[in-house]
N, C-alpha and C. Protein backbone atom coordinates (compact mmCIF):
# COMPACT_ATOMS: atom_id res chain seq x y z
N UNK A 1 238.07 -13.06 88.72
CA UNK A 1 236.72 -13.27 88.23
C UNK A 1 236.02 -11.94 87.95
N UNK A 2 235.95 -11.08 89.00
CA UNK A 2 235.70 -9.73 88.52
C UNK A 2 235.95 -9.30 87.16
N UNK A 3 237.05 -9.25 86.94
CA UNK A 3 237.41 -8.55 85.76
C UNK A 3 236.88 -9.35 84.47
N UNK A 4 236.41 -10.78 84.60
CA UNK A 4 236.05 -11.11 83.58
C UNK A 4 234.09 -11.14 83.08
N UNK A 5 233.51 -10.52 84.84
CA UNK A 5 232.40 -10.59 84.70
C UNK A 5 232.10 -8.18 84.08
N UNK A 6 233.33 -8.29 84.59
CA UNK A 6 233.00 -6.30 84.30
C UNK A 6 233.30 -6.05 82.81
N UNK A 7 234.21 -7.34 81.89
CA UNK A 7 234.90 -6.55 80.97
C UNK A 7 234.63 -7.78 79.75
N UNK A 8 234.11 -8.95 79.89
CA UNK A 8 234.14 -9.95 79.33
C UNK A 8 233.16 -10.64 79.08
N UNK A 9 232.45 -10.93 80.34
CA UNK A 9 230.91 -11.69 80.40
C UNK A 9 229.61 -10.60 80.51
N UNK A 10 230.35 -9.58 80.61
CA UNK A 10 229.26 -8.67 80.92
C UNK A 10 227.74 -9.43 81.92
N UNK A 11 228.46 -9.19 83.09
CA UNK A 11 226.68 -9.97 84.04
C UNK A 11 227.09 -9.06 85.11
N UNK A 12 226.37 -9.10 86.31
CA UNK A 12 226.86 -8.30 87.43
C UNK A 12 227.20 -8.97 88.24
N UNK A 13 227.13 -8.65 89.33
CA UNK A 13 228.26 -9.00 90.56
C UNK A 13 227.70 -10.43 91.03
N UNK A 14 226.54 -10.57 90.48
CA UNK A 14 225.75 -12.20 90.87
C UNK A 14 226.05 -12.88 90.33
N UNK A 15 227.08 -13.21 89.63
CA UNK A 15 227.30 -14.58 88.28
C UNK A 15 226.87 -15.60 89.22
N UNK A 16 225.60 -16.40 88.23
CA UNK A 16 225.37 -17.46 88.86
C UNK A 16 225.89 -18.85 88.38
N UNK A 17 226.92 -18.90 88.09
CA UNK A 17 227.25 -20.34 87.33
C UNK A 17 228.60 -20.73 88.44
N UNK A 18 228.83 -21.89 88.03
CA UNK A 18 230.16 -22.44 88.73
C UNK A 18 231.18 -21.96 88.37
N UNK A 19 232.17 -22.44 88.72
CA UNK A 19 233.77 -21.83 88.47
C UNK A 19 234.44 -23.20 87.10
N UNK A 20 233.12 -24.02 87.21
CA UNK A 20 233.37 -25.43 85.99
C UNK A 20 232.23 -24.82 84.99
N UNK A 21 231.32 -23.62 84.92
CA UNK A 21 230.57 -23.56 83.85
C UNK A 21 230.88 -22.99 82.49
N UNK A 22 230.89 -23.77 81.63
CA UNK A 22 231.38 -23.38 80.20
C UNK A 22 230.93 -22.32 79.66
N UNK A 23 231.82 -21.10 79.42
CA UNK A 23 231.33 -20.04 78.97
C UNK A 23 230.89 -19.86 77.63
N UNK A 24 231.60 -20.77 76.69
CA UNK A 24 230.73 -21.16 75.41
C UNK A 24 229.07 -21.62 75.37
N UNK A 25 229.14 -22.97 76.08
CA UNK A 25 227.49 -23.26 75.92
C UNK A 25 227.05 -22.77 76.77
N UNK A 26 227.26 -22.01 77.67
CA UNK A 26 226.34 -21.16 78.79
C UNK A 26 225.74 -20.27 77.85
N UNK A 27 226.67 -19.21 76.72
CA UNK A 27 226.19 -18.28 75.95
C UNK A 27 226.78 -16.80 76.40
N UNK A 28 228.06 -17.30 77.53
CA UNK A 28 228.61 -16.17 77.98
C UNK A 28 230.41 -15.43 77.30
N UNK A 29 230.31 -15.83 76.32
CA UNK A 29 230.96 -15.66 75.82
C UNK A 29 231.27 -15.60 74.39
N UNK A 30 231.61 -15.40 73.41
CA UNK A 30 232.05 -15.33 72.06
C UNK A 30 233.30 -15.71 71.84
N UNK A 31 233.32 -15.55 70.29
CA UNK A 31 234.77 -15.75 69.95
C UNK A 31 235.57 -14.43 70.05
N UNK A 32 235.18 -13.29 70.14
CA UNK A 32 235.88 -11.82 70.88
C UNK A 32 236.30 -12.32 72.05
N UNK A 33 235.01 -12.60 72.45
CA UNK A 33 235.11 -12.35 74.00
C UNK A 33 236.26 -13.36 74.78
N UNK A 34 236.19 -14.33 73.76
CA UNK A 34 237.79 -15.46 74.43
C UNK A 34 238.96 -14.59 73.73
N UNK A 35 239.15 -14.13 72.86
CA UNK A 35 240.20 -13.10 72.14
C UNK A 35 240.45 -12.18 73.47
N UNK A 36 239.44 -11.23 73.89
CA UNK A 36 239.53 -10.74 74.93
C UNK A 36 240.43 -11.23 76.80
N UNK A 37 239.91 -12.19 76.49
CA UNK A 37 240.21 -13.39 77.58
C UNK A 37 241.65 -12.90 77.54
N UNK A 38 242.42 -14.01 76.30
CA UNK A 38 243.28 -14.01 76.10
C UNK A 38 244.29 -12.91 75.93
N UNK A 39 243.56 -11.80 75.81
CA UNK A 39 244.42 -10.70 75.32
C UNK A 39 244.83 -9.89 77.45
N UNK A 40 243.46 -10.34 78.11
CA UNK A 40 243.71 -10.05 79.18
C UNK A 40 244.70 -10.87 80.22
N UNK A 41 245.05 -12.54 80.29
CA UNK A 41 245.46 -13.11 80.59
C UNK A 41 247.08 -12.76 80.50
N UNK A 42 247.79 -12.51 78.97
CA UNK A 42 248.78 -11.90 78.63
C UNK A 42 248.98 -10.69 79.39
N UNK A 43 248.33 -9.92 79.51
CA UNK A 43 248.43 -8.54 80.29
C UNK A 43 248.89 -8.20 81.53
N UNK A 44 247.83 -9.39 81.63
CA UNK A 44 247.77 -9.12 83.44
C UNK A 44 248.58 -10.02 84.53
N UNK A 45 249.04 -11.63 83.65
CA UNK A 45 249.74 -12.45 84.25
C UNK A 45 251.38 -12.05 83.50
N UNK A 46 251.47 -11.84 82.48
CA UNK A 46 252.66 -11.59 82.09
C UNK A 46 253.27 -12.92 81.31
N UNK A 47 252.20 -13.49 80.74
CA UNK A 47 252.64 -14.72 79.81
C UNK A 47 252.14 -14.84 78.44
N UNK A 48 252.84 -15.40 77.84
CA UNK A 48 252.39 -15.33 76.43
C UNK A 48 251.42 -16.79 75.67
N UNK A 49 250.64 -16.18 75.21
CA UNK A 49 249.76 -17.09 74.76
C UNK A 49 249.77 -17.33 73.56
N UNK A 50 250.18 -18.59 73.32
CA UNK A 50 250.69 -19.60 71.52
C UNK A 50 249.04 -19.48 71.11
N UNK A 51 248.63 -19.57 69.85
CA UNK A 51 247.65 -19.46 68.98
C UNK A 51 247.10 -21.07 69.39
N UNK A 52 247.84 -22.27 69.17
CA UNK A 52 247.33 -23.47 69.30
C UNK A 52 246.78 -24.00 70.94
N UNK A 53 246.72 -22.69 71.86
CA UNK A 53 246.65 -22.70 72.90
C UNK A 53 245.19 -22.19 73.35
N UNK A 54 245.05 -21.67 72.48
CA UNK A 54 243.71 -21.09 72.91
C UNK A 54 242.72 -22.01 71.85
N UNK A 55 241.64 -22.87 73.27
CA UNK A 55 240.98 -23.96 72.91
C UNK A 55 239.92 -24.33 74.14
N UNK A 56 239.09 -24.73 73.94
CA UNK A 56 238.13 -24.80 75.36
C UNK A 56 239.00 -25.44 76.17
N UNK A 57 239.54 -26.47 76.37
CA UNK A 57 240.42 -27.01 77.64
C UNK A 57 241.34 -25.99 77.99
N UNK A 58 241.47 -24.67 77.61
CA UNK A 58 242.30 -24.03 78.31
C UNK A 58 240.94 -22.29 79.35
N UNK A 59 240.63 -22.15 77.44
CA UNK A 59 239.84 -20.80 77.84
C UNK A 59 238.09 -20.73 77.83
N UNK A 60 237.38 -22.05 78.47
CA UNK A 60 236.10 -22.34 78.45
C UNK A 60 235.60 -22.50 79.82
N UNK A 61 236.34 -22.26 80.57
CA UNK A 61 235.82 -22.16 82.32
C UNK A 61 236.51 -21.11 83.25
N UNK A 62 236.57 -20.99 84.42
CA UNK A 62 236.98 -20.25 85.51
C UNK A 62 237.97 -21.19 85.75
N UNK A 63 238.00 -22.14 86.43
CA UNK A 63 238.62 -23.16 86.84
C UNK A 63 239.87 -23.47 85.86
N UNK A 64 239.60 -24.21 84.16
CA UNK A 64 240.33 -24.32 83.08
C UNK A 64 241.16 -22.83 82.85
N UNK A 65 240.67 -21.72 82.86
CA UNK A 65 241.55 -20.66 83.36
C UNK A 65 242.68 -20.76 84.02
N UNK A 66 242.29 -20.68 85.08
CA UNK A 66 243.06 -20.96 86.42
C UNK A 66 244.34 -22.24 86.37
N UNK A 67 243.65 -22.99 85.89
CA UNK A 67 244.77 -23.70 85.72
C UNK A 67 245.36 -24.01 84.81
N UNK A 68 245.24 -23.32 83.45
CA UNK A 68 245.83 -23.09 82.30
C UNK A 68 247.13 -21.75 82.60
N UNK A 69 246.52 -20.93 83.39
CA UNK A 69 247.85 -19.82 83.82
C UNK A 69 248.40 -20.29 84.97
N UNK A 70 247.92 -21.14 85.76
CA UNK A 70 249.28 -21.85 86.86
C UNK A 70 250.22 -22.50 86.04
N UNK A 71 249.57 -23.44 84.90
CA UNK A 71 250.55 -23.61 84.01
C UNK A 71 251.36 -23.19 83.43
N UNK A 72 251.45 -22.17 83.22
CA UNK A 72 252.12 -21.70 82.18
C UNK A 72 252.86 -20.76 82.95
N UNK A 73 252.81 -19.98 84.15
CA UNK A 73 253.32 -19.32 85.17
C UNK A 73 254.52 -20.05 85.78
N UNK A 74 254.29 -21.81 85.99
CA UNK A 74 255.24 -22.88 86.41
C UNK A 74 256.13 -22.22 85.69
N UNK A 75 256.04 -22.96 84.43
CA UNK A 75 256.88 -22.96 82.89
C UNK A 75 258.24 -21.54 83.53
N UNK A 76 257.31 -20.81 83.25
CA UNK A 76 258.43 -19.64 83.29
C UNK A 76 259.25 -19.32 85.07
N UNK A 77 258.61 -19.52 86.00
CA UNK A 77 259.30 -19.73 87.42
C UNK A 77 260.38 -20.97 87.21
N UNK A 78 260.19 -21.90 86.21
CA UNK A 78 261.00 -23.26 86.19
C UNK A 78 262.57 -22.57 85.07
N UNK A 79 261.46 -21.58 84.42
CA UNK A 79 263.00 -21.38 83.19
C UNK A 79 263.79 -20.38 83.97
């Protein structure tokens, strides 16, 4: 979460929203700023992210995060 409030959401260490609050209609985010997301997710988890993948049910919450890269983390521990 850090890294997405220092490099992404730009807010400080108080984010006051849930770990379910939509970073689209909150206004905390852009279409960079999910590019960003995504470009960090790849980086830092070590998975690759398909174009038809990036969509609010994956990259529009903390939570949908989270469990969009457990997913996809499975995938590759399974292959």
């Amino acid at each position: 979460m850090q890294i997405l409030c220092d490099n992404v959401l730009y807010v400080d260490d108080s984010f006051e929203y849930s770990n379910d609050s939509s970073f689209l209609a909150e206004g905390l985010v852009d279409s960079t700023g999910v590019m960003e997301i995504v470009m960090y997710v790849q980086s830092a988890f070590g998975i690759v992210v398909d174009l038809h993948e990036v969509t609010p049910d994956h990259f529009d919450s903390i939570n949908k995060l989270a469990a969009f890269i457990r997913s996809k983390r499975a995938v590759l521990a399974a292959s």
